[in-house]
N, C-alpha and C. Protein backbone atom coordinates (compact mmCIF):
# COMPACT_ATOMS: atom_id res chain seq x y z
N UNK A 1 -37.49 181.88 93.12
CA UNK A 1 -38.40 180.78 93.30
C UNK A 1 -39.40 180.74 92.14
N UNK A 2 -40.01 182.04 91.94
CA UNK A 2 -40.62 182.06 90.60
C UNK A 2 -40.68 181.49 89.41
N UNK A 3 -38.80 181.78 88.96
CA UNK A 3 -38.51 181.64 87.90
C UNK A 3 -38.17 180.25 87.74
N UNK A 4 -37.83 179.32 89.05
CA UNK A 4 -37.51 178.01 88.82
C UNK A 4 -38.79 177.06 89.03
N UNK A 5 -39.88 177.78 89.38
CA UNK A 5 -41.16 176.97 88.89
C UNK A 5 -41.86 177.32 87.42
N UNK A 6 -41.01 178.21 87.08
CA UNK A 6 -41.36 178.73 85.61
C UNK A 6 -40.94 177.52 84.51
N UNK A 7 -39.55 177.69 84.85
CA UNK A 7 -38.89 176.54 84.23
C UNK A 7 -39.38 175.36 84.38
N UNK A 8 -39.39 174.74 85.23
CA UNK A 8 -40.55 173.53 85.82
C UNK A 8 -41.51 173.00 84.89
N UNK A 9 -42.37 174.08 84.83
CA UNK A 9 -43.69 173.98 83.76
C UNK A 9 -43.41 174.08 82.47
N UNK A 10 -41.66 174.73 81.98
CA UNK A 10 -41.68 174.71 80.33
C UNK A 10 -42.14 176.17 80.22
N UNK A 11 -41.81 177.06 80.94
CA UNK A 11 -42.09 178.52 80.50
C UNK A 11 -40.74 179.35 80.31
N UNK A 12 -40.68 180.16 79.86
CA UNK A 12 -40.21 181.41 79.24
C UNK A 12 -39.71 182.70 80.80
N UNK A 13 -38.87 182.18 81.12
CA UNK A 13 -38.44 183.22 81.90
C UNK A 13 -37.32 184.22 82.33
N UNK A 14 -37.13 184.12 80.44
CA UNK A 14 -35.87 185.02 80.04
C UNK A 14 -36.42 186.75 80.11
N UNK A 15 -35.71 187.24 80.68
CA UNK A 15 -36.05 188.47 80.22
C UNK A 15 -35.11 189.70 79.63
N UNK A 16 -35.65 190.50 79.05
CA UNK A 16 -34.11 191.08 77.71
C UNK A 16 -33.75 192.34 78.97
N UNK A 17 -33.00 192.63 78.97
CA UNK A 17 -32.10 193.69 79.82
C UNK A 17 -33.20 194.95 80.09
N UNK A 18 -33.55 195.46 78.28
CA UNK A 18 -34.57 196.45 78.89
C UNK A 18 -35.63 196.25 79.57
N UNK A 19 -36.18 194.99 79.46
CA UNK A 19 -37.42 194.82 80.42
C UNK A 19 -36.86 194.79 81.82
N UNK A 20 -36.02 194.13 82.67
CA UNK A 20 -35.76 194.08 83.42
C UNK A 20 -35.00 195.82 84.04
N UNK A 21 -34.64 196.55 83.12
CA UNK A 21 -34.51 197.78 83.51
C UNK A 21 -35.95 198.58 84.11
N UNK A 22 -36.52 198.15 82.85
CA UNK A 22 -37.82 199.47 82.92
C UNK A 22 -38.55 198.67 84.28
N UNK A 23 -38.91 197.26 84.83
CA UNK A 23 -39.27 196.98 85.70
C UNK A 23 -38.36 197.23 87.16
N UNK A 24 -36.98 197.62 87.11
CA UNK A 24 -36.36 198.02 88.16
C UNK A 24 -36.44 199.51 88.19
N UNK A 25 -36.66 200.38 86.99
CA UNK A 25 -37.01 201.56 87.34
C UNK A 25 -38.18 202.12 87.76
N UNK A 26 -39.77 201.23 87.39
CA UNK A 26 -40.55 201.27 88.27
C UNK A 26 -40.84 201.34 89.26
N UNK A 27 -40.18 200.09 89.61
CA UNK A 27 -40.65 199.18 91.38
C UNK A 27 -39.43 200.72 91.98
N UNK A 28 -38.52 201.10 91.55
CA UNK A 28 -37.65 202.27 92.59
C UNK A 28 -38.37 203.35 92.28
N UNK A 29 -39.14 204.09 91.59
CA UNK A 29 -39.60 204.60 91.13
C UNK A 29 -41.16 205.01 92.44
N UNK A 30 -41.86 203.84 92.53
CA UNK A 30 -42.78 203.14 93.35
C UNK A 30 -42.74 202.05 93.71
N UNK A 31 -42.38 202.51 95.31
CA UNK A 31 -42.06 200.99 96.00
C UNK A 31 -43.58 199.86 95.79
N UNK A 32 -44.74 199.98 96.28
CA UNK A 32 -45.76 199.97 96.27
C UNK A 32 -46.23 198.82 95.11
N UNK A 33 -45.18 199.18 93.90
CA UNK A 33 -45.31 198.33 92.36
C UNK A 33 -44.68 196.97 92.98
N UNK A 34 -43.45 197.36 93.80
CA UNK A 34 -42.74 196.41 94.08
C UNK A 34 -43.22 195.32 94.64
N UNK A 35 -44.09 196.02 95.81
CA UNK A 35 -44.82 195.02 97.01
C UNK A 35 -45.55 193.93 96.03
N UNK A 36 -46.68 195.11 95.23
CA UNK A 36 -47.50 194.27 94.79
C UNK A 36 -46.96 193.44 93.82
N UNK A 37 -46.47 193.55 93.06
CA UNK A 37 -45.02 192.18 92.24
C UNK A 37 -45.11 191.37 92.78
N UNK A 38 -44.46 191.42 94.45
CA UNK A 38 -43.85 190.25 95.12
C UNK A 38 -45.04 189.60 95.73
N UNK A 39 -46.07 190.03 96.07
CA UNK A 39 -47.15 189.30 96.54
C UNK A 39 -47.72 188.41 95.32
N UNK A 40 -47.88 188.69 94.41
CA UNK A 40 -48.57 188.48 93.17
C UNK A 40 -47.91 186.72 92.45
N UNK A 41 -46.46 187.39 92.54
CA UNK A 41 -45.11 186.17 92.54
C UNK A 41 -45.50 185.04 93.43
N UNK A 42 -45.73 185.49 94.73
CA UNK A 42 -46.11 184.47 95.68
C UNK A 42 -47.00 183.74 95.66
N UNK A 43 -48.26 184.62 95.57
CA UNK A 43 -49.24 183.72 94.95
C UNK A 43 -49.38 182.57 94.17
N UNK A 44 -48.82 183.01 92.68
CA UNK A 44 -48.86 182.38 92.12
C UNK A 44 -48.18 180.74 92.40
N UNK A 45 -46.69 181.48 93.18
CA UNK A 45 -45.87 179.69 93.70
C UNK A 45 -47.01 179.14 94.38
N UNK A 46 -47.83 179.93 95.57
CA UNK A 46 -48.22 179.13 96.55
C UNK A 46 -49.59 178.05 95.90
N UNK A 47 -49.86 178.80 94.73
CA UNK A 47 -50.99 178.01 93.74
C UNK A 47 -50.55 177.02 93.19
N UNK A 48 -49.42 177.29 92.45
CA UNK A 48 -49.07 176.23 91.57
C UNK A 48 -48.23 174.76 92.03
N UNK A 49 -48.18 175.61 93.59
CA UNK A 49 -47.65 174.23 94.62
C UNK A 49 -48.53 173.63 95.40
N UNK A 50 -49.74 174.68 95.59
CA UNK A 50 -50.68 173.96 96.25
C UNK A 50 -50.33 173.95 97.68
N UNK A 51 -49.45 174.94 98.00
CA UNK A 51 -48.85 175.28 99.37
C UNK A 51 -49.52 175.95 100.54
N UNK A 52 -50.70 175.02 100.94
CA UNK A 52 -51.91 176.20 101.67
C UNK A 52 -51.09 175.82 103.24
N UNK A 53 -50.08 175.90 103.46
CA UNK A 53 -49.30 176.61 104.82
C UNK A 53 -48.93 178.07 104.46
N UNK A 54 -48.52 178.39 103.58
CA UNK A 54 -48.36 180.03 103.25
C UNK A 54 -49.45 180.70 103.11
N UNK A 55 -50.52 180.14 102.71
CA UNK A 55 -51.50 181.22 102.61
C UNK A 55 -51.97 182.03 103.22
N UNK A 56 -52.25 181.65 104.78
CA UNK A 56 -53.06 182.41 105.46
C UNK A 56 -51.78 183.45 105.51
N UNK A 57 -50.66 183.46 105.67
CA UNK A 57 -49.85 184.68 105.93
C UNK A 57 -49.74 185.54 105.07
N UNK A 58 -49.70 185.27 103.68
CA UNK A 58 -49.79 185.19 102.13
C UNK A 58 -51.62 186.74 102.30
N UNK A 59 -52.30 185.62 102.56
CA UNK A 59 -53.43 186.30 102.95
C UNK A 59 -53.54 187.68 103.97
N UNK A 60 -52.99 187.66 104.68
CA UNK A 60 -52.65 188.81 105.98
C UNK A 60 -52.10 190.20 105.32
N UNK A 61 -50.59 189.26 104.64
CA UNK A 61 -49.87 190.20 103.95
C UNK A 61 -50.56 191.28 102.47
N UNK A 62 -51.27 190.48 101.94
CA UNK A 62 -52.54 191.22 100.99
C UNK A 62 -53.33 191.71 101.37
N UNK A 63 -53.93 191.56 102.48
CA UNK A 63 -54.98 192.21 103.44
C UNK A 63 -54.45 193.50 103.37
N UNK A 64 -53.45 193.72 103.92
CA UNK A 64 -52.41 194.99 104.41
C UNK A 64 -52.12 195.65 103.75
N UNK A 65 -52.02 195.29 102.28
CA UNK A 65 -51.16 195.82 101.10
C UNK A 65 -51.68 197.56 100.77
N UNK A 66 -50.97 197.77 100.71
CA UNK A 66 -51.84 199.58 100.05
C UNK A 66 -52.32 199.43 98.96
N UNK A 67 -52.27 198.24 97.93
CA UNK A 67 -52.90 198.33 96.62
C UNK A 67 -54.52 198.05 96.62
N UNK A 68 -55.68 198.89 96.93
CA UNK A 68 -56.64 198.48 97.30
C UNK A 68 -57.39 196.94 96.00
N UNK A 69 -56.83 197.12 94.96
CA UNK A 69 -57.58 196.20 94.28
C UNK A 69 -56.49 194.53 95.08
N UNK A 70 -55.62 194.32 95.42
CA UNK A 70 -55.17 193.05 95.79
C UNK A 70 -55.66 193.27 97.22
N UNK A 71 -56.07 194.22 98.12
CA UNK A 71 -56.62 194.44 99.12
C UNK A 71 -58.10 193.69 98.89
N UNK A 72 -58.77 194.31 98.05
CA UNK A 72 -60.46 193.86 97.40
C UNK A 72 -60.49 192.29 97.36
N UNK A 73 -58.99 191.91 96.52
CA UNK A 73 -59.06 190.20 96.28
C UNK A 73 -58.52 189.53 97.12
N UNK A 74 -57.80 190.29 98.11
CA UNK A 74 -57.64 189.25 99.66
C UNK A 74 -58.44 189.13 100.54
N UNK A 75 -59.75 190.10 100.03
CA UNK A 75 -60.87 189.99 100.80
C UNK A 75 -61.71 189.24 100.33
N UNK A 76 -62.15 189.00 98.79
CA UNK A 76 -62.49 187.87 98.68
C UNK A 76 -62.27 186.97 98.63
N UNK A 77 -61.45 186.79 98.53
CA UNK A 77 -60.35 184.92 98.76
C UNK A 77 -61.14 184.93 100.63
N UNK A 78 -61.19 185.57 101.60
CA UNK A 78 -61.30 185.67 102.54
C UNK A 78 -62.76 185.53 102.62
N UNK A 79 -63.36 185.95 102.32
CA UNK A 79 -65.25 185.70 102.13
C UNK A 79 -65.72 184.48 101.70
N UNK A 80 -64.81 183.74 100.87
CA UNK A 80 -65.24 182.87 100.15
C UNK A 80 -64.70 181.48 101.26
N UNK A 81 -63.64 182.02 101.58
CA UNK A 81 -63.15 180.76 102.52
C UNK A 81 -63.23 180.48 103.80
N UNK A 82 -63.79 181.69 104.45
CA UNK A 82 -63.73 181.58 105.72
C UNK A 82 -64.84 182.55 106.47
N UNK A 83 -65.90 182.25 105.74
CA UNK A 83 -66.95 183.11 105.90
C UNK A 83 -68.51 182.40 105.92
């Protein structure tokens, strides 16, 4: 979904074999990298679509996250909006 709103906008979402290695040996490496990737990914669609039906779940799911800094910024997205 990412990559075909990438394209969309005229972006660059080739990536050369080793990048896509060293980022699959990470995220297996540390799942945790992974999560936060995929939340991050999401975000960004749910911004650039302007898709505020995903958010609040979007929001929940960052709440939860073990990465305390996307934890910190789902709390302020959360302060700011509903506070």
């Amino acid at each position: 979904m990412v990559d075909r709103l990438a394209r969309e906008k005229g972006g660059r979402t080739k990536k050369s074999s080793d990048q896509r290695y060293f980022v699959e040996t990470l995220c297996r490496i540390e799942p945790t990298i992974a999560v936060a990737g995929s939340l991050a990914r999401h975000f960004l669609v749910l911004i650039h679509r302007r898709d505020i039906s995903v958010f609040d779940r979007w929001l929940v799911q960052a709440s939860a996250d073990h990465e305390p800094v996307l934890r910190r910024f789902a709390a302020g997205l959360h302060a700011d909006l509903y506070v």
